[in-house]
C-alpha atoms as a PDB file:
ATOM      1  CA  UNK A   1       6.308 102.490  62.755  1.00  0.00           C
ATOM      2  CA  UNK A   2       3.320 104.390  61.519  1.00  0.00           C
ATOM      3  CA  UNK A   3       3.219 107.347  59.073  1.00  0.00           C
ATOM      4  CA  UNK A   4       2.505 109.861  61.702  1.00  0.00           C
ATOM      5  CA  UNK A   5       5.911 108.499  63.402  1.00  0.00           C
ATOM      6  CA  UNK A   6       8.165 108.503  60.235  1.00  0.00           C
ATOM      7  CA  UNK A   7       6.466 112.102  59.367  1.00  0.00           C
ATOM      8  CA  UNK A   8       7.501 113.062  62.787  1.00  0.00           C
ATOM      9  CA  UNK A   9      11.362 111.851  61.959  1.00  0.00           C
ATOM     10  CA  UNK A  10      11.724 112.969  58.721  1.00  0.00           C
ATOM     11  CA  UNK A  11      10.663 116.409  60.028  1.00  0.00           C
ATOM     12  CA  UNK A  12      13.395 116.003  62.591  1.00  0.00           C
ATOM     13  CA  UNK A  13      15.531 115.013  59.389  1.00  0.00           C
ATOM     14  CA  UNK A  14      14.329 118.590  58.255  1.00  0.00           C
ATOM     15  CA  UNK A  15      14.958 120.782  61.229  1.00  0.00           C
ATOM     16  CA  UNK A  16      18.813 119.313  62.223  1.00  0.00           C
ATOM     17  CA  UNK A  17      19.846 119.123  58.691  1.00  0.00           C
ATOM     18  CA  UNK A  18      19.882 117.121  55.758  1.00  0.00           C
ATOM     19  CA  UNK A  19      22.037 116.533  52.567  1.00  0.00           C
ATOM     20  CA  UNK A  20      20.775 117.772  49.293  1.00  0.00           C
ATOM     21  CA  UNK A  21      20.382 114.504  47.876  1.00  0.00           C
ATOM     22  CA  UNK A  22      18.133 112.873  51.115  1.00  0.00           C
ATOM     23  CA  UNK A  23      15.366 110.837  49.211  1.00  0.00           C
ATOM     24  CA  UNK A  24      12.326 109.440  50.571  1.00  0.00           C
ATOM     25  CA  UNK A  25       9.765 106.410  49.415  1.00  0.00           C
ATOM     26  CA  UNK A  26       6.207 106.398  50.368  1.00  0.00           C
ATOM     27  CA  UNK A  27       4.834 103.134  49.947  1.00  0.00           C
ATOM     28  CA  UNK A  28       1.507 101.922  49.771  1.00  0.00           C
ATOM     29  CA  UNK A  29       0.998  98.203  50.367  1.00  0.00           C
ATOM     30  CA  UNK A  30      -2.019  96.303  48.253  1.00  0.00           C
ATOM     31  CA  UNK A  31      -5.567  95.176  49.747  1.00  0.00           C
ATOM     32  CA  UNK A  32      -5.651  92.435  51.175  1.00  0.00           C
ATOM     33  CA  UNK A  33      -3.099  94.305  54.280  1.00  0.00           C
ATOM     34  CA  UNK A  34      -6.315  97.069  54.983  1.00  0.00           C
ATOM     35  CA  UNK A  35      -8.641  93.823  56.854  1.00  0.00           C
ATOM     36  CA  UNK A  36      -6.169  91.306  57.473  1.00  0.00           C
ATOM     37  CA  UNK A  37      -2.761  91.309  59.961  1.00  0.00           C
ATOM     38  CA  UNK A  38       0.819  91.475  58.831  1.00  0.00           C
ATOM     39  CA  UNK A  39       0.604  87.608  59.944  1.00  0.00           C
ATOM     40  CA  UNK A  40      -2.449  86.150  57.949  1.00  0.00           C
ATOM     41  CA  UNK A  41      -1.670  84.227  54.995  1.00  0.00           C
ATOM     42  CA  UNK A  42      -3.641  85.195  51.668  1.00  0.00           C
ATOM     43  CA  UNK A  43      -5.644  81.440  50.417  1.00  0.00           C
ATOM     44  CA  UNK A  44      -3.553  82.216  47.278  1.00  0.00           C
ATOM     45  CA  UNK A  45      -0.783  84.082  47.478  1.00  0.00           C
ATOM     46  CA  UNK A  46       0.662  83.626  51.317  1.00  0.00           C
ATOM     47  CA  UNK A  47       1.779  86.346  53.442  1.00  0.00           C
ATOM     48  CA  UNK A  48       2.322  90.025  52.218  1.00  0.00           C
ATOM     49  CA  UNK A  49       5.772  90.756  52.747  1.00  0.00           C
ATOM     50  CA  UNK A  50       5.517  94.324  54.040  1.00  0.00           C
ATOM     51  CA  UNK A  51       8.269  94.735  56.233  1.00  0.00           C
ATOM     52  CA  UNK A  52      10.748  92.867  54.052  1.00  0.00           C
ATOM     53  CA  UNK A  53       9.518  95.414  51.684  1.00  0.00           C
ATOM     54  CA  UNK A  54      10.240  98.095  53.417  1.00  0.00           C
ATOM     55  CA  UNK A  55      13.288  96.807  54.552  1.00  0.00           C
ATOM     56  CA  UNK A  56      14.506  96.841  51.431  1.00  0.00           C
ATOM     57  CA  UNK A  57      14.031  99.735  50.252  1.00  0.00           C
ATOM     58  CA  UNK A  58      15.656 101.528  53.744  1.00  0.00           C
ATOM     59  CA  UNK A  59      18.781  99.304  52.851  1.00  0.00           C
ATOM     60  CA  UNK A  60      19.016 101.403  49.835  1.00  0.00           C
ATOM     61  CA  UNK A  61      19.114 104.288  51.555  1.00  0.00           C
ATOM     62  CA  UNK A  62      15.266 105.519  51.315  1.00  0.00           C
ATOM     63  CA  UNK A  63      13.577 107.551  53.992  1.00  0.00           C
ATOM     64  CA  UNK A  64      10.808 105.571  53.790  1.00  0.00           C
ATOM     65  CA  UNK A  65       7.095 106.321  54.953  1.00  0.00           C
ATOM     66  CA  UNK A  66       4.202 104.071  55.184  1.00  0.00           C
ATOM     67  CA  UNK A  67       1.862 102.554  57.756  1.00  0.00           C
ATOM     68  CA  UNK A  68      -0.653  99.651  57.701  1.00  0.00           C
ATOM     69  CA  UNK A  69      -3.727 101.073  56.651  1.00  0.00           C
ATOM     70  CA  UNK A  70      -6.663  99.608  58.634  1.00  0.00           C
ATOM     71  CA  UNK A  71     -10.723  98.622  56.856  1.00  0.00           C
ATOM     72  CA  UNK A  72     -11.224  99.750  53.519  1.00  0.00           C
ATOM     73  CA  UNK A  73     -10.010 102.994  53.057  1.00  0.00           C
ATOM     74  CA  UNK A  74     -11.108 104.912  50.220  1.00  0.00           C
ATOM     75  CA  UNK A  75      -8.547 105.453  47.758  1.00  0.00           C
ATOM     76  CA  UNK A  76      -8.977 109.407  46.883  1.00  0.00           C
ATOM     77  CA  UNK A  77      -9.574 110.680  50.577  1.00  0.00           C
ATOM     78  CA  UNK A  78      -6.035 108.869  51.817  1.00  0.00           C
ATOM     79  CA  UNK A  79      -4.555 110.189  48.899  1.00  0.00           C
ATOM     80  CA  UNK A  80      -5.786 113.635  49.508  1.00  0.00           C
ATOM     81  CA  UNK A  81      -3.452 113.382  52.898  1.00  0.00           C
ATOM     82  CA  UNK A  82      -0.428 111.816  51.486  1.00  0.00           C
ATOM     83  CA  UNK A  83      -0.577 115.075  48.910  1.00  0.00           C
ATOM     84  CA  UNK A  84      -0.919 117.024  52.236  1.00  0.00           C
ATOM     85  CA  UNK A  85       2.115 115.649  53.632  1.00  0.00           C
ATOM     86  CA  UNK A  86       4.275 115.651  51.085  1.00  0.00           C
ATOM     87  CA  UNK A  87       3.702 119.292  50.028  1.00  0.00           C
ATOM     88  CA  UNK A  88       4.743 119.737  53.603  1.00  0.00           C
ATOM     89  CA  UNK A  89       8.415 117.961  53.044  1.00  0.00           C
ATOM     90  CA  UNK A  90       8.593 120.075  50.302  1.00  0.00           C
ATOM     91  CA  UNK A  91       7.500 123.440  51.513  1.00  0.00           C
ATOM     92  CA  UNK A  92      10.138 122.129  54.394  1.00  0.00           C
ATOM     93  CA  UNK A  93      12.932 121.946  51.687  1.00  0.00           C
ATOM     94  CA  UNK A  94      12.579 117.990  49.912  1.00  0.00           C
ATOM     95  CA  UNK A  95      12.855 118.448  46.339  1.00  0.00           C
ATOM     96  CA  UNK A  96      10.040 116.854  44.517  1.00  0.00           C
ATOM     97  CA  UNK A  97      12.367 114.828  42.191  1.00  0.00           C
ATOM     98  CA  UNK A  98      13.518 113.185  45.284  1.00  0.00           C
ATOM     99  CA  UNK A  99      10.148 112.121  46.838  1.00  0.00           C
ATOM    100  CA  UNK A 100       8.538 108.954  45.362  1.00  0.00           C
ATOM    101  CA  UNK A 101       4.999 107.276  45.473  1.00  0.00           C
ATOM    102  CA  UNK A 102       5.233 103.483  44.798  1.00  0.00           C
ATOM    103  CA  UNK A 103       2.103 102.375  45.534  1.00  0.00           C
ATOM    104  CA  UNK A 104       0.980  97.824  44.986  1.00  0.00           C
ATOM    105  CA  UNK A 105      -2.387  96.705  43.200  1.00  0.00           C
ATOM    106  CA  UNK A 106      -4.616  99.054  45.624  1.00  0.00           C
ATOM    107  CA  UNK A 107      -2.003 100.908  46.635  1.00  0.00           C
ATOM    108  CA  UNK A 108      -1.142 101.431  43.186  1.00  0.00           C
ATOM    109  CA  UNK A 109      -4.376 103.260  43.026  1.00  0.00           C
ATOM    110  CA  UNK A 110      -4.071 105.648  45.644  1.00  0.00           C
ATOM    111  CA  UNK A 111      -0.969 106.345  44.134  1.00  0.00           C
ATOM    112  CA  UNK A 112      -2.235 107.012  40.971  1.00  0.00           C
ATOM    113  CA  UNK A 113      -4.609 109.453  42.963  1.00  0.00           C
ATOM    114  CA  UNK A 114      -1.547 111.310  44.739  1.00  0.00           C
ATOM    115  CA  UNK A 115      -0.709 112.063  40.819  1.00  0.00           C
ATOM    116  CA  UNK A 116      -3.746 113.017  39.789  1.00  0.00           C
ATOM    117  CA  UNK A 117      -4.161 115.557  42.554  1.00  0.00           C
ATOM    118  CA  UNK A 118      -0.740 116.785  43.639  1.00  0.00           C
ATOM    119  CA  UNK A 119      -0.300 117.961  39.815  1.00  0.00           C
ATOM    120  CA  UNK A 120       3.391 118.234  40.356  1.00  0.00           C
ATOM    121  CA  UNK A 121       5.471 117.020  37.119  1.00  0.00           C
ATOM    122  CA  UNK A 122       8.664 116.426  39.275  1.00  0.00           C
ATOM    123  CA  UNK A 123       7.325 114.031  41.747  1.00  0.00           C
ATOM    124  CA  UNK A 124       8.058 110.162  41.050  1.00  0.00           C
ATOM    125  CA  UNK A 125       5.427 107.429  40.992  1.00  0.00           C
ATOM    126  CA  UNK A 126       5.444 103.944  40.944  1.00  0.00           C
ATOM    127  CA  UNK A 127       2.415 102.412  40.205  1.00  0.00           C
ATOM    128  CA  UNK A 128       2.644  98.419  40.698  1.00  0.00           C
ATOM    129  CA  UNK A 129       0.009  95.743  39.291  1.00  0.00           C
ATOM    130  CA  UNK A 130      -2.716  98.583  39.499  1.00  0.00           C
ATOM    131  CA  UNK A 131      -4.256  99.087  35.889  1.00  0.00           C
ATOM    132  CA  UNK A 132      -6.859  97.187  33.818  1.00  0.00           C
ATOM    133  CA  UNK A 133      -8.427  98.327  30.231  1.00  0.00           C
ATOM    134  CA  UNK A 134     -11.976  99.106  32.411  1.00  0.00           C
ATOM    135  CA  UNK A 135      -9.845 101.546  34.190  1.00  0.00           C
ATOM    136  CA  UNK A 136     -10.331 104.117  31.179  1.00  0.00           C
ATOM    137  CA  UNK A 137     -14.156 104.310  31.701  1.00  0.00           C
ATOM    138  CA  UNK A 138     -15.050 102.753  35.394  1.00  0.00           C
ATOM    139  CA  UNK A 139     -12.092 105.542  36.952  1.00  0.00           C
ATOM    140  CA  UNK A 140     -11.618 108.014  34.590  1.00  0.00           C
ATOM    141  CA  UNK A 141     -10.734 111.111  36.715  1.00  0.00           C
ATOM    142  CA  UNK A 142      -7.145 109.479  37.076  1.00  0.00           C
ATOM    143  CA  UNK A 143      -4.901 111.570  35.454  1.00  0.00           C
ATOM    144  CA  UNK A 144      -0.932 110.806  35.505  1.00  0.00           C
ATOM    145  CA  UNK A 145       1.369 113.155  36.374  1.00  0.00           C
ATOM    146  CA  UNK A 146       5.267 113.203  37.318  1.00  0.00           C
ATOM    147  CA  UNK A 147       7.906 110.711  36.266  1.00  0.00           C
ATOM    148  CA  UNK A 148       5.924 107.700  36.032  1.00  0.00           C
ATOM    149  CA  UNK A 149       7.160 103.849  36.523  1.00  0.00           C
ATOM    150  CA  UNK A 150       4.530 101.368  35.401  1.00  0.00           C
ATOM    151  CA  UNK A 151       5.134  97.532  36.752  1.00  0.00           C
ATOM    152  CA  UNK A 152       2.667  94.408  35.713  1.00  0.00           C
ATOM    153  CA  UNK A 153       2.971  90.645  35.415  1.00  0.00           C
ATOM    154  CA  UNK A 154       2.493  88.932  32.303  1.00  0.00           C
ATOM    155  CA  UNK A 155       0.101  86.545  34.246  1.00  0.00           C
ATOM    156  CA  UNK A 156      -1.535  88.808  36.438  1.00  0.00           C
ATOM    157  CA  UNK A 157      -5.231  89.880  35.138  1.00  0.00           C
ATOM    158  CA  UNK A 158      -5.484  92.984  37.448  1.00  0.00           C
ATOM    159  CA  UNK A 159      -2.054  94.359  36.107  1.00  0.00           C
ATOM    160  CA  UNK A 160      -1.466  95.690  32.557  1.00  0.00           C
ATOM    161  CA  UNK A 161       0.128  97.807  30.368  1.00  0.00           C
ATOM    162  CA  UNK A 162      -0.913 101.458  31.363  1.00  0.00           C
ATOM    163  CA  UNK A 163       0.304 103.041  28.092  1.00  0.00           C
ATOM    164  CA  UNK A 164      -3.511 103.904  26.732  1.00  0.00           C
ATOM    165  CA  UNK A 165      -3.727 106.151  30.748  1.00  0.00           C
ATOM    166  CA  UNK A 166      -0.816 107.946  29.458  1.00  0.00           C
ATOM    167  CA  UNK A 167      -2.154 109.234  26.164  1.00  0.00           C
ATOM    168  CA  UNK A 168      -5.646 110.061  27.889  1.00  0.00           C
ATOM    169  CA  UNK A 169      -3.681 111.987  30.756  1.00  0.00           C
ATOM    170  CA  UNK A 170      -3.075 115.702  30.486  1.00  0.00           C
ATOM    171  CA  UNK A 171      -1.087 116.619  32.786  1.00  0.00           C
ATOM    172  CA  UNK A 172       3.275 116.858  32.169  1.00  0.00           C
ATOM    173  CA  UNK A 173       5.052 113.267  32.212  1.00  0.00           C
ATOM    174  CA  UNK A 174       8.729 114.021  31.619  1.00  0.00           C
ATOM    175  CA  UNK A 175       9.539 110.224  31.974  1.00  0.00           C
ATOM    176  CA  UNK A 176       7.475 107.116  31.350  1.00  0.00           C
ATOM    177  CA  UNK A 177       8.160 103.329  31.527  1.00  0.00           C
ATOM    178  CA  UNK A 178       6.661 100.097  31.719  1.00  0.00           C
ATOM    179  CA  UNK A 179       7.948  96.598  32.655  1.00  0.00           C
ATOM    180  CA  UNK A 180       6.362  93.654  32.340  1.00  0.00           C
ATOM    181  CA  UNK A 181       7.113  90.911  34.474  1.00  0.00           C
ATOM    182  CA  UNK A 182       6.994  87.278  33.681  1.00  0.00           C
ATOM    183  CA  UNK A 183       7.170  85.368  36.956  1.00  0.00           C
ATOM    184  CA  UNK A 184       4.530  82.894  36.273  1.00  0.00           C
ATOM    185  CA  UNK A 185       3.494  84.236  39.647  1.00  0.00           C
ATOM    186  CA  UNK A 186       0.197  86.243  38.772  1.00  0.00           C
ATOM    187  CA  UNK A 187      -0.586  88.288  40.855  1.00  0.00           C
ATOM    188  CA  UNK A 188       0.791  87.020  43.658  1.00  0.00           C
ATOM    189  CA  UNK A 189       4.464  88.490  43.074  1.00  0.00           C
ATOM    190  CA  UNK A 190       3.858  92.268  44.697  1.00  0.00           C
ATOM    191  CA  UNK A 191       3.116  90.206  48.040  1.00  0.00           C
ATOM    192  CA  UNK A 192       6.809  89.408  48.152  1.00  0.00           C
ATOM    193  CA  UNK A 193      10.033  91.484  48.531  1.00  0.00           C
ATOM    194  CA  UNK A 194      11.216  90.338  45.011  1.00  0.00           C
ATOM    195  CA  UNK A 195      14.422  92.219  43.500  1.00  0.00           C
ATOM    196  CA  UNK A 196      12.480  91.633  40.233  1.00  0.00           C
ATOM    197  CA  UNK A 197      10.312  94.574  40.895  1.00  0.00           C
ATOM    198  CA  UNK A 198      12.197  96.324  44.050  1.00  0.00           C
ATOM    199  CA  UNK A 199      15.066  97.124  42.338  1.00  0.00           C
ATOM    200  CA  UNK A 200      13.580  98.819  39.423  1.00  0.00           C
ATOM    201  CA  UNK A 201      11.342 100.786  42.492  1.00  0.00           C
ATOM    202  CA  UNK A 202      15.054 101.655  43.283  1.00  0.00           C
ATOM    203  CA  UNK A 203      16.280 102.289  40.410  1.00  0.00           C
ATOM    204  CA  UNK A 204      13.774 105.042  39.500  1.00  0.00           C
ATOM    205  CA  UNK A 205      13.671 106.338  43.452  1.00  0.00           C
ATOM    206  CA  UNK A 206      16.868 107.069  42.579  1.00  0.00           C
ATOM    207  CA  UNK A 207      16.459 109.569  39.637  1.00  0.00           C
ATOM    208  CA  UNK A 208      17.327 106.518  36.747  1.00  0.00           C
ATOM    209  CA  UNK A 209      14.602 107.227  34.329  1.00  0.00           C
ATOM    210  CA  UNK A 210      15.861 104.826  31.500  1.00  0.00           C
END
């Protein structure tokens, strides 16, 4: 299902009724997804588990929005729509605590974008294998804001601590954590549906900040 679809049914969520506590996950999937299909195997790291991901994360209980993005999109004009969109499910009655952005290595990016732009403290991100040190200087209009989940891999070079973003970013972060995988996978781990990283996702989707 695309993102205009699951838009279209969470607005139908919206109009018939909802409980207070509905919560919705908008995912972002990595890379290598934007030129390759679901099916194609990464020469590394096999097939990006998308669906299982997303699978997941509805058998939580998630509302969940995302779609396949398609060539190489750039990472601050999608995020300028996802801010679009979810200002709408809030304007519509979604609290912002109860919306999260859990974006994978590009993903993770746009994500960080969706912060940076949507300025809104009580949003929660997720921002998965998607800071290196270079960060700082090559992208420094990032600037973190909201409840913010940081999730690397020990062995992964494109995934690091984040903590030096944080003290450069301006903006309110009422929660911040970091946890740092050691899978041995590199990384190749956010291409699979692993509990080792979902569940956290969960975990802090869910309004568990510690």
């Amino acid at each position: 299902m695309n993102l205009i679809v699951k838009l279209i049914c969470c607005y139908i969520l919206l109009t018939f009724g909802q409980e207070e506590d509905e919560r919705y996950i908008f995912f972002l999937h990595n890379r290598f997804l934007e030129t390759h299909d679901l099916s194609e195997l990464h020469p590394v790291y096999g097939r990006t588990e998308y669906e299982e991901i997303l699978s997941e994360f509805e058998a939580a209980g998630f509302h969940v929005i995302s779609e396949k993005r398609n060539g190489n999109v750039n990472a601050r004009e999608y995020a300028i729509g996802m801010v679009e969109e979810i200002n709408r499910l809030i304007e519509n009655g979604v609290l912002p605590h109860n919306i999260t952005v859990v974006g994978t290595s590009k993903g993770g990016y746009i994500a960080q974008y969706v912060s940076t732009l949507a300025r809104n403290p009580d949003l929660n991100f997720v921002f998965v294998a998607s800071f290196r040190d270079a960060d700082l200087e090559e992208i420094p209009e990032i600037n973190y804001c909201g409840n913010i989940l940081t999730i690397y891999e020990k062995t992964d070079p494109y995934g690091v601590s984040a903590m030096e973003r944080k003290k450069n970013s301006t903006c309110e972060i009422n929660h911040f954590l970091e946890i740092e995988l050691n899978t041995g996978m590199a990384h190749g781990f956010l291409f699979k549906a692993l509990k080792v990283w979902i569940q956290p996702v969960i975990e802090w989707a869910n309004g568990n900040y510690n």
